[in-house]
C-alpha atoms as a PDB file:
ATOM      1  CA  UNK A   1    -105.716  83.665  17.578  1.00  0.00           C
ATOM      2  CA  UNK A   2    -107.036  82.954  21.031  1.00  0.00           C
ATOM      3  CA  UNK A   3    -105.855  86.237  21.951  1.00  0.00           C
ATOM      4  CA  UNK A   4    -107.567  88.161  19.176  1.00  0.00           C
ATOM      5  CA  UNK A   5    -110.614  86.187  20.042  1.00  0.00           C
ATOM      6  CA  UNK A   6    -110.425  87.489  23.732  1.00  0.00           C
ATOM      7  CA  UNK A   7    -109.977  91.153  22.681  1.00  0.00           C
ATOM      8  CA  UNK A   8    -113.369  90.559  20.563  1.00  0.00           C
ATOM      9  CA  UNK A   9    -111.584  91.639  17.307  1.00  0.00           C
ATOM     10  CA  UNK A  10    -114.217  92.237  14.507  1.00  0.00           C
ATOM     11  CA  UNK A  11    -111.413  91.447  11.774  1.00  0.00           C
ATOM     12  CA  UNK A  12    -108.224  91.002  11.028  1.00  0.00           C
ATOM     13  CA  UNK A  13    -106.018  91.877   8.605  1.00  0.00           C
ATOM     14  CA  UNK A  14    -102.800  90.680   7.515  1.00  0.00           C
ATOM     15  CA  UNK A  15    -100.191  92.790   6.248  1.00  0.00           C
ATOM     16  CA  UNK A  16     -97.963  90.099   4.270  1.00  0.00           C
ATOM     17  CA  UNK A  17     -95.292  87.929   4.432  1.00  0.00           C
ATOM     18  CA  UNK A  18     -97.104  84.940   5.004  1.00  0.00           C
ATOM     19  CA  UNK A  19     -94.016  82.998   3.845  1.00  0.00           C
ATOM     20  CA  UNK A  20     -90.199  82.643   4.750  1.00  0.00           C
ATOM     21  CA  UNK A  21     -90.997  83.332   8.276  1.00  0.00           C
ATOM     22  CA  UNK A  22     -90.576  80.026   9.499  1.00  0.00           C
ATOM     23  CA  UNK A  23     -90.911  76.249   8.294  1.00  0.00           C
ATOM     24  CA  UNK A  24     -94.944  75.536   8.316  1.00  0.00           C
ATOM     25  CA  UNK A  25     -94.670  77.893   5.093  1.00  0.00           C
ATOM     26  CA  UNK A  26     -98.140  75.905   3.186  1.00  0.00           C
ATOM     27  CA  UNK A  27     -99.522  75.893   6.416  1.00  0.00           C
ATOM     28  CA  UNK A  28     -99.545  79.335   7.085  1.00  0.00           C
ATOM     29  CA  UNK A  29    -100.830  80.336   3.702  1.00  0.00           C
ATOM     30  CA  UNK A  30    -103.765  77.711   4.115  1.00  0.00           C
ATOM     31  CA  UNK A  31    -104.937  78.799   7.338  1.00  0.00           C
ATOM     32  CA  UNK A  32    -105.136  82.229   6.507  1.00  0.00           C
ATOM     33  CA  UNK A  33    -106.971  81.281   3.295  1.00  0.00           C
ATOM     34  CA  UNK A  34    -109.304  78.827   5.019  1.00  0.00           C
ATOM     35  CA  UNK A  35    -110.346  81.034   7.559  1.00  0.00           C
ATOM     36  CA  UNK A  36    -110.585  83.863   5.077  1.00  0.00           C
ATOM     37  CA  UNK A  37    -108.712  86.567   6.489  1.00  0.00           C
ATOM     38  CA  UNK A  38    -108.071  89.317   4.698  1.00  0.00           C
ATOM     39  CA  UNK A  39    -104.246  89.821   3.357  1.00  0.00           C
ATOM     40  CA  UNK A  40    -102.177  91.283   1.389  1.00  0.00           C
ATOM     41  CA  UNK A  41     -98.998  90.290  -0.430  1.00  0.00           C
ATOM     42  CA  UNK A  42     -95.784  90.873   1.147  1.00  0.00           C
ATOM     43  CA  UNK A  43     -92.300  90.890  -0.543  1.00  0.00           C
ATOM     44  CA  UNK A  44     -91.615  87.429   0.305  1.00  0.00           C
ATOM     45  CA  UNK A  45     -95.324  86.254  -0.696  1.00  0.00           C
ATOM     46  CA  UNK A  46     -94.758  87.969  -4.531  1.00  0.00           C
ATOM     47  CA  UNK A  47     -90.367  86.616  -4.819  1.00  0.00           C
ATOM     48  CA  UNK A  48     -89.272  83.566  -2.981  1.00  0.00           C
ATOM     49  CA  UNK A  49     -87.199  80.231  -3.455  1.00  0.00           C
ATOM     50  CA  UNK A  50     -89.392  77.732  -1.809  1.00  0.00           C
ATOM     51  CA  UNK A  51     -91.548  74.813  -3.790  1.00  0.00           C
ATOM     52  CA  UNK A  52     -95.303  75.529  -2.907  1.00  0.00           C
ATOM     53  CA  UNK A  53     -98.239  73.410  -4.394  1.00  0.00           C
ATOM     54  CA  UNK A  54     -99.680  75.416  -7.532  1.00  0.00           C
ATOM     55  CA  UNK A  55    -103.044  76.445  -5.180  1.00  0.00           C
ATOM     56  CA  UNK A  56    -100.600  78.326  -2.660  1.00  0.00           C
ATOM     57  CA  UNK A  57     -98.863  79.902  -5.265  1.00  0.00           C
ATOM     58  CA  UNK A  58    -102.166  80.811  -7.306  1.00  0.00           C
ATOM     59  CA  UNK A  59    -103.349  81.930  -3.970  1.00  0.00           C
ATOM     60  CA  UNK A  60    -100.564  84.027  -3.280  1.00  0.00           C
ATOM     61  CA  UNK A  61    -100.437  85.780  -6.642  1.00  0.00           C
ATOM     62  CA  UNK A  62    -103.783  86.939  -6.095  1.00  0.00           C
ATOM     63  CA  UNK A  63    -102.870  88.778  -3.238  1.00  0.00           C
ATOM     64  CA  UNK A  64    -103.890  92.421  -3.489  1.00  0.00           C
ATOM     65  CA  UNK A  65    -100.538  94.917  -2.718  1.00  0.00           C
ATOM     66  CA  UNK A  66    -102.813  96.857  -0.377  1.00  0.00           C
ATOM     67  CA  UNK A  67    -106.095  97.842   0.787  1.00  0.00           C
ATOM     68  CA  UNK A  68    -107.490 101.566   1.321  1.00  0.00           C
ATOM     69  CA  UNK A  69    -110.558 102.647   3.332  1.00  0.00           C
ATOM     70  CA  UNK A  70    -111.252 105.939   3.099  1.00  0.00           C
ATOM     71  CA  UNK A  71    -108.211 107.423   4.460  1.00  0.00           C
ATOM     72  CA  UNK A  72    -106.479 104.531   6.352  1.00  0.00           C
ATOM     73  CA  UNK A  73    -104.239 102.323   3.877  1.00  0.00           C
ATOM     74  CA  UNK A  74    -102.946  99.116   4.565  1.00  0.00           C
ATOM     75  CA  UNK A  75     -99.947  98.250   2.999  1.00  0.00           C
ATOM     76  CA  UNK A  76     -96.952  95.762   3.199  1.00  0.00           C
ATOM     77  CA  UNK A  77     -93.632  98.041   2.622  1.00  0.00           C
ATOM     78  CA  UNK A  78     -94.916 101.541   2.094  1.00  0.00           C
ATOM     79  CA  UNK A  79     -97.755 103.321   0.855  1.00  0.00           C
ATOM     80  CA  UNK A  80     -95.270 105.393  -1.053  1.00  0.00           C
ATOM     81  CA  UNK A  81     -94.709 105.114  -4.996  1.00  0.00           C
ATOM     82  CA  UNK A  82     -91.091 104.512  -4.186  1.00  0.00           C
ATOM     83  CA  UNK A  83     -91.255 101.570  -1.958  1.00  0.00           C
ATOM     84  CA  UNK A  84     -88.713 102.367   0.900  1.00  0.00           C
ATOM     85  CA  UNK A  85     -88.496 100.482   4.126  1.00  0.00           C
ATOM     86  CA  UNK A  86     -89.893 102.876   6.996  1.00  0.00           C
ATOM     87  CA  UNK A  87     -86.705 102.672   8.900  1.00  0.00           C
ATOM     88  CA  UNK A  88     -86.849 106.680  10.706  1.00  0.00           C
ATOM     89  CA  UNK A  89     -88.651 109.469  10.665  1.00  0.00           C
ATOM     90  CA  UNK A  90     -87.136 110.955   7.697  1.00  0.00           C
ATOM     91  CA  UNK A  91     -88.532 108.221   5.511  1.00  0.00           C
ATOM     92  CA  UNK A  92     -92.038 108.332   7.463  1.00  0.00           C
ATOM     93  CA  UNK A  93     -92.126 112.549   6.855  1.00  0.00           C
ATOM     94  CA  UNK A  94     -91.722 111.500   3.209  1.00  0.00           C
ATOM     95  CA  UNK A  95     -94.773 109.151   3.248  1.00  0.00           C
ATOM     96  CA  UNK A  96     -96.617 111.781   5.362  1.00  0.00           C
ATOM     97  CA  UNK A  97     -95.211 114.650   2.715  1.00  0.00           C
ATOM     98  CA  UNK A  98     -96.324 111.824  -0.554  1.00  0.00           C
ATOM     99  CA  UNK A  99     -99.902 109.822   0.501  1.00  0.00           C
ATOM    100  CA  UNK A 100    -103.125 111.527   1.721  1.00  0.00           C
ATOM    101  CA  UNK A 101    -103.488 109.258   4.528  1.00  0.00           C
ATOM    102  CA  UNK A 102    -104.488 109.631   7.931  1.00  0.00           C
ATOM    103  CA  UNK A 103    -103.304 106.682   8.910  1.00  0.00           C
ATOM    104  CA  UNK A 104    -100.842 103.856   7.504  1.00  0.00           C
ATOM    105  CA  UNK A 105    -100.856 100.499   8.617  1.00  0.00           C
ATOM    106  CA  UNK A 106     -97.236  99.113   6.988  1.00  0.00           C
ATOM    107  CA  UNK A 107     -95.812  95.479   7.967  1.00  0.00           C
ATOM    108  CA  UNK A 108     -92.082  94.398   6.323  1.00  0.00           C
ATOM    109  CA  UNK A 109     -90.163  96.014   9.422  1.00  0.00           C
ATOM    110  CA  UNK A 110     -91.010  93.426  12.057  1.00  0.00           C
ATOM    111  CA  UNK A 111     -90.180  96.016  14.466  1.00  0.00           C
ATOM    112  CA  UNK A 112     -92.942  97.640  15.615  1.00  0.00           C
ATOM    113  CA  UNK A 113     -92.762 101.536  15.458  1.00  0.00           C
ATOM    114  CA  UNK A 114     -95.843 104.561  15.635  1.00  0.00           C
ATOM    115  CA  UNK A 115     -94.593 107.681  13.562  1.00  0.00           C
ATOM    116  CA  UNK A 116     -96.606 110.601  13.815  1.00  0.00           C
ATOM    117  CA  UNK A 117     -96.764 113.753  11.007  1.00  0.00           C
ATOM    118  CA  UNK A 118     -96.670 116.478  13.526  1.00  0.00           C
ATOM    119  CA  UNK A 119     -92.951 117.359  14.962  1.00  0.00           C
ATOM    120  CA  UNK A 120     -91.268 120.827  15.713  1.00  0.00           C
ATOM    121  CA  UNK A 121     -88.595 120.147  13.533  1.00  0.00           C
ATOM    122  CA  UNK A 122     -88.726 120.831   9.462  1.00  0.00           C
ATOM    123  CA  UNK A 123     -88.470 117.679   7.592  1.00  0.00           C
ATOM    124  CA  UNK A 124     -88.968 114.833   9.989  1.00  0.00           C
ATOM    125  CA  UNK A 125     -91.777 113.369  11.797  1.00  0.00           C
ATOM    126  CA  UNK A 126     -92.127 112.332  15.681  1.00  0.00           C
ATOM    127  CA  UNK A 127     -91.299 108.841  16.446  1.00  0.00           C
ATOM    128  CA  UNK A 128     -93.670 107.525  19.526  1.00  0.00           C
ATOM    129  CA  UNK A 129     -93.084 105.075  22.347  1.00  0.00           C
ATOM    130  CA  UNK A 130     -95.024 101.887  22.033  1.00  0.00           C
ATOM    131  CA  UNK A 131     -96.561 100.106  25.565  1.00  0.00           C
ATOM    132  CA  UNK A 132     -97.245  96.795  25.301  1.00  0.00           C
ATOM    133  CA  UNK A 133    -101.060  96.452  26.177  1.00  0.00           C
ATOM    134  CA  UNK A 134    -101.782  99.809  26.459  1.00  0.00           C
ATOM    135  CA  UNK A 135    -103.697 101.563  24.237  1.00  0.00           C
ATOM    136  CA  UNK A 136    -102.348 104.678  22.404  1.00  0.00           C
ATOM    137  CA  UNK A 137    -104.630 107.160  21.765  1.00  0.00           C
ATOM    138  CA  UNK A 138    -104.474 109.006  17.908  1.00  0.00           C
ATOM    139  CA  UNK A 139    -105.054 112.680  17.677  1.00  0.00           C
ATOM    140  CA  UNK A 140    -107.651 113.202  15.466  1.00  0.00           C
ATOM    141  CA  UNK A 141    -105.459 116.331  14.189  1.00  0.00           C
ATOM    142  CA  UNK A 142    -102.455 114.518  13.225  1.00  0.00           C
ATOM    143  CA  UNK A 143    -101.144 111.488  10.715  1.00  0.00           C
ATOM    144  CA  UNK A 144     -99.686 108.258  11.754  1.00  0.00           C
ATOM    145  CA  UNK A 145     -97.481 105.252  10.399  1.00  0.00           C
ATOM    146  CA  UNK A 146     -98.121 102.234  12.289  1.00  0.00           C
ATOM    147  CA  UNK A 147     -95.344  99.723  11.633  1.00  0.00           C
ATOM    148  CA  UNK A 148     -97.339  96.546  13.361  1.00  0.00           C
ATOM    149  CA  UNK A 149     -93.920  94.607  14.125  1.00  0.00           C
ATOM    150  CA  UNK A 150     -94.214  90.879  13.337  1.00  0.00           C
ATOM    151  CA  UNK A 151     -96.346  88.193  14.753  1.00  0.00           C
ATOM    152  CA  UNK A 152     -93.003  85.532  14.283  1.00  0.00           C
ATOM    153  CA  UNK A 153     -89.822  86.291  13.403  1.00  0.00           C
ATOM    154  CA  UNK A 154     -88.692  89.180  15.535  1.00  0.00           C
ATOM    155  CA  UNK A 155     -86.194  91.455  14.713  1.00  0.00           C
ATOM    156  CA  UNK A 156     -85.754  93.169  17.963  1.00  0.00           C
ATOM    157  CA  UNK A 157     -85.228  90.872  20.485  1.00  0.00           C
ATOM    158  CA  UNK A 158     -89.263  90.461  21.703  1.00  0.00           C
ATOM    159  CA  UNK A 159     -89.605  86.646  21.192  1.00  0.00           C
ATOM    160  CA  UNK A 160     -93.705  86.909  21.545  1.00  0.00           C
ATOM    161  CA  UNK A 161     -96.408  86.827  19.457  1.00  0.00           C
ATOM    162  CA  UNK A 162     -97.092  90.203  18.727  1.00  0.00           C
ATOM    163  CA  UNK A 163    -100.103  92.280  16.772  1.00  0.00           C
ATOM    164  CA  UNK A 164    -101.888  95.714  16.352  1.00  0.00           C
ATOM    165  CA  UNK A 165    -105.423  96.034  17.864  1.00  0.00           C
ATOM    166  CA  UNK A 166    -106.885  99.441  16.055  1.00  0.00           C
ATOM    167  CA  UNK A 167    -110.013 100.110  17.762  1.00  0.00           C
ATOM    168  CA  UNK A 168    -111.788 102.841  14.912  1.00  0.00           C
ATOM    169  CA  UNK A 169    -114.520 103.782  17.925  1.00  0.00           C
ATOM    170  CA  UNK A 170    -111.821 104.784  20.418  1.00  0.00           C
ATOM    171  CA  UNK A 171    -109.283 105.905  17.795  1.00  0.00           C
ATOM    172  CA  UNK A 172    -106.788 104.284  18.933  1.00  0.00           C
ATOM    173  CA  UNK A 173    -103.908 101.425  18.928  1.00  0.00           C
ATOM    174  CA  UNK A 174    -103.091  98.679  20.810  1.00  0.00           C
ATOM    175  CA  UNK A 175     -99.535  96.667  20.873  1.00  0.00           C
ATOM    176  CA  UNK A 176     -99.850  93.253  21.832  1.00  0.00           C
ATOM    177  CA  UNK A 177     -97.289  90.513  22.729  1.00  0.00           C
ATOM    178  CA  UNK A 178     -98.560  87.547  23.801  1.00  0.00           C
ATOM    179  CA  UNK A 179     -96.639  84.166  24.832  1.00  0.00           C
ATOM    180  CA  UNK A 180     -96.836  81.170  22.075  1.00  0.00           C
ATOM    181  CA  UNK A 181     -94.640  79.625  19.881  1.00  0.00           C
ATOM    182  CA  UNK A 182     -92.770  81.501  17.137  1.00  0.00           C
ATOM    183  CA  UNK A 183     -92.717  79.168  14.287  1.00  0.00           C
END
């Protein structure tokens, strides 16, 4: 949070999964309700094993399944009808080939991953590289999946804190990792 607070961050949103991602499962789910950040309901948030008090389940329930603004969607597997994990550009050209969207803000991987619609070959999309810290810059005449990675529980070996900065003015993304404990 200190991070986001540094990079002057007008909002955040989450993009699911609040719990099963580590042990301080009720404490997750309050702080993000307390502080009233805006989230939506991941796969784990909607089925999971654990006992939760009746307000963090009620809370999670209510949980919308995404969030669209004009033509950016945020989303927690896929903004497809068929909800299929965006694994390669094969499955991202079939989002880009399904959903009107400019841009697609997806969580569920935690691997963090920029597909863009334009690519030379029929059928696919481009995957591109992601820099830590360095903004990417969007061309305003293409489509893009961003796959935000995790902020805990890594699946690729990063063991940082890690989120997506999307800065609307500059039209662009930002990747960050940032040291603190992975709970």
């Amino acid at each position: 949070m200190a991070d986001i607070e540094n990079c002057q961050c007008d909002r955040i949103i989450s993009l699911g999964d609040l719990v099963e991602g580590g042990d301080y499962n009720e404490e997750v789910v309050r702080f993000i309700r307390d502080n009233n950040i805006t989230s939506l309901r991941g796969n784990h948030d909607e089925s999971n094993d654990l006992e939760l008090s009746k307000d963090i389940q009620t809370f999670l329930k209510t949980l919308p399944e995404e969030i669209i603004e004009s033509d950016i969607i945020y989303t927690h597997i896929s903004p497809r009808t068929k909800k299929v994990s965006l694994w390669d550009e094969i499955e991202a050209w079939n989002v880009f080939d399904e959903t009107p969207y400019r841009l697609a803000f997806v969580g569920h991987l935690h691997i963090p991953l920029i597909f863009g619609e334009k690519c030379e070959e029929a059928c696919t999309s481009t995957c591109h590289q992601i820099q830590y810290g360095k903004p990417f810059q969007l061309d305003e005449t293409d489509r893009y999946i961003i796959s935000v990675g995790a902020i805990g529980y890594s699946r690729d070996n990063i063991n940082k804190l890690r989120y997506v900065i999307y800065n609307k003015l500059e039209n662009s993304v930002e990747f960050r990792a940032v040291e603190g404990e992975q709970v």
